[in-house]
C-alpha atoms as a PDB file:
ATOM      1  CA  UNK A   1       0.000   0.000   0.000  1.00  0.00           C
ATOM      2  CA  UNK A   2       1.513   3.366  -0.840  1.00  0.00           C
ATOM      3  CA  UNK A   3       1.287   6.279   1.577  1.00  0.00           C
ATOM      4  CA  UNK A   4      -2.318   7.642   0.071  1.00  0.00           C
ATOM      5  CA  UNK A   5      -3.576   4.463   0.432  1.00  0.00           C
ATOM      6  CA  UNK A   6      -3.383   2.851  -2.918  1.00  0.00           C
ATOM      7  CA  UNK A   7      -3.330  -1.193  -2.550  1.00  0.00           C
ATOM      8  CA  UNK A   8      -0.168  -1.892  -5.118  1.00  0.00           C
ATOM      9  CA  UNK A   9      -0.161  -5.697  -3.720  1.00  0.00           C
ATOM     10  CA  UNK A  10      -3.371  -7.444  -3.113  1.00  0.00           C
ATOM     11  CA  UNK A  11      -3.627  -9.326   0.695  1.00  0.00           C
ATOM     12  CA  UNK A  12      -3.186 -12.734  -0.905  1.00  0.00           C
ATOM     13  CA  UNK A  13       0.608 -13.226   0.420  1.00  0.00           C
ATOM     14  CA  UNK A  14       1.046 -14.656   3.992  1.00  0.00           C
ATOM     15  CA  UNK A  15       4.540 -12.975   4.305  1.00  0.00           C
ATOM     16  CA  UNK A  16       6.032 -10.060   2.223  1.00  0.00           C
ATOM     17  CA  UNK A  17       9.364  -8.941   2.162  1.00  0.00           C
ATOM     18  CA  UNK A  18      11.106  -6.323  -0.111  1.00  0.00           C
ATOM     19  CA  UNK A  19      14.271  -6.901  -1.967  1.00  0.00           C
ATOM     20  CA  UNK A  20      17.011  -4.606  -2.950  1.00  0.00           C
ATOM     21  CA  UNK A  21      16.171  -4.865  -6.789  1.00  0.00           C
ATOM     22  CA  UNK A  22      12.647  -3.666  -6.006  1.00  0.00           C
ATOM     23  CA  UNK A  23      11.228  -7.968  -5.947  1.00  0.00           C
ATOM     24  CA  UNK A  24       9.378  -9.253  -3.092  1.00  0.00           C
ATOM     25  CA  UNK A  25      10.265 -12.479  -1.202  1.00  0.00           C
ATOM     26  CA  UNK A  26       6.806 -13.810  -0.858  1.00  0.00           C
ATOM     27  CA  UNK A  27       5.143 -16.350   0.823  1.00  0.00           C
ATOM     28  CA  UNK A  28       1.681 -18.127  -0.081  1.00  0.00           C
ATOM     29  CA  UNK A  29       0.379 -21.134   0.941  1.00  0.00           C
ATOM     30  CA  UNK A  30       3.461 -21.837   3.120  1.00  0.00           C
ATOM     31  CA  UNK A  31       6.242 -21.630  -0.149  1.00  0.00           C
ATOM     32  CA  UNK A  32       8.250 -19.235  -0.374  1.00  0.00           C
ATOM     33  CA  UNK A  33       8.567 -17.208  -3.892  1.00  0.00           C
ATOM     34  CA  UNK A  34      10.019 -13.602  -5.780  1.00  0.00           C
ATOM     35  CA  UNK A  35       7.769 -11.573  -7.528  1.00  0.00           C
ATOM     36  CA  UNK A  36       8.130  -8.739  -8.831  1.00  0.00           C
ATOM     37  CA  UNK A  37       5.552  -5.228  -7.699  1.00  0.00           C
ATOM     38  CA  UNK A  38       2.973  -6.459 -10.632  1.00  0.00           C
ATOM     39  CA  UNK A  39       2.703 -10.065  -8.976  1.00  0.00           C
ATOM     40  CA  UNK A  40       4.361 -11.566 -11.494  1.00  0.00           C
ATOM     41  CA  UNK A  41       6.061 -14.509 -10.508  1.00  0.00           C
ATOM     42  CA  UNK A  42      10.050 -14.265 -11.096  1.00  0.00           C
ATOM     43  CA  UNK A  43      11.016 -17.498  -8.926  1.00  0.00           C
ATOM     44  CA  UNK A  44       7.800 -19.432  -8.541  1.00  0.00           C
ATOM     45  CA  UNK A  45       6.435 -21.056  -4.695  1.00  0.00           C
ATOM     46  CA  UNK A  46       8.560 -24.067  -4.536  1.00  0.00           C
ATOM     47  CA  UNK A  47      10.864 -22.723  -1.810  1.00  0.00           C
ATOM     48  CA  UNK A  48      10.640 -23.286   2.385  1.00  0.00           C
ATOM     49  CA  UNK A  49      13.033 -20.375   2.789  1.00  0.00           C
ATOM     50  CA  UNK A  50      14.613 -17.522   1.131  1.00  0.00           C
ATOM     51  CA  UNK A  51      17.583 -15.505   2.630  1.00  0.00           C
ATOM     52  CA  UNK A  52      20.142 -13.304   1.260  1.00  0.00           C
ATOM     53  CA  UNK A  53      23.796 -13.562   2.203  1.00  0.00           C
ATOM     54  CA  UNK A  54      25.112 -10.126   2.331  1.00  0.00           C
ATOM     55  CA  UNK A  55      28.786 -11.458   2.190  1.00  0.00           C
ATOM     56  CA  UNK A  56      28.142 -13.442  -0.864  1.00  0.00           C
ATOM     57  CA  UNK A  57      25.781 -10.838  -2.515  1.00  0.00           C
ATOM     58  CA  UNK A  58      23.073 -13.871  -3.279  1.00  0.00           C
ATOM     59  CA  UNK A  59      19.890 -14.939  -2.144  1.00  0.00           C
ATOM     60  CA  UNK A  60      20.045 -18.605  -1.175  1.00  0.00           C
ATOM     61  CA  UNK A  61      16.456 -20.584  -1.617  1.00  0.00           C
ATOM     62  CA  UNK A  62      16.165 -23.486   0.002  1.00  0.00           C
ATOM     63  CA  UNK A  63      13.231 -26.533  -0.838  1.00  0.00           C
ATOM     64  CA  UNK A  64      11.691 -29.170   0.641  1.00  0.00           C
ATOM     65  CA  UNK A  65      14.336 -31.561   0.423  1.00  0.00           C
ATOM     66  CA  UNK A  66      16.743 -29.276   1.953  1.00  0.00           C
ATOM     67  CA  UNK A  67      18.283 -28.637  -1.715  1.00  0.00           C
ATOM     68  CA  UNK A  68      19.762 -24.998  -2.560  1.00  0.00           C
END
């Protein structure tokens, strides 16, 4: 939502974080996804977690099977 109250994101997401590069780490239905501020999906729900190592300059997505 932007500061006059315009809904940019609809309340669909059950976690929303905002990246660097202007994507959101989202989460829906308990997966973990990037999308971008249209809801277009740029890494799609597959993913338990998704963190970003600062020394390493990536974000590191991690699935159900414990796979990176």
């Amino acid at each position: 939502m932007t500061i006059d109250g315009t809904v940019t994101i609809q309340n669909t997401y059950e976690d929303l974080k905002q990246l660097d590069n202007g994507y959101l780490v989202a989460k829906k239905d308990g997966r973990y996804g990037i999308i971008d501020k249209e809801e277009n999906e740029k890494l799609y729900f597959n993913y338990t977690s998704i963190n970003y190592s600062k020394q390493l300059d990536i974000y590191i997505a991690e699935d159900i099977d414990f796979k990176s």
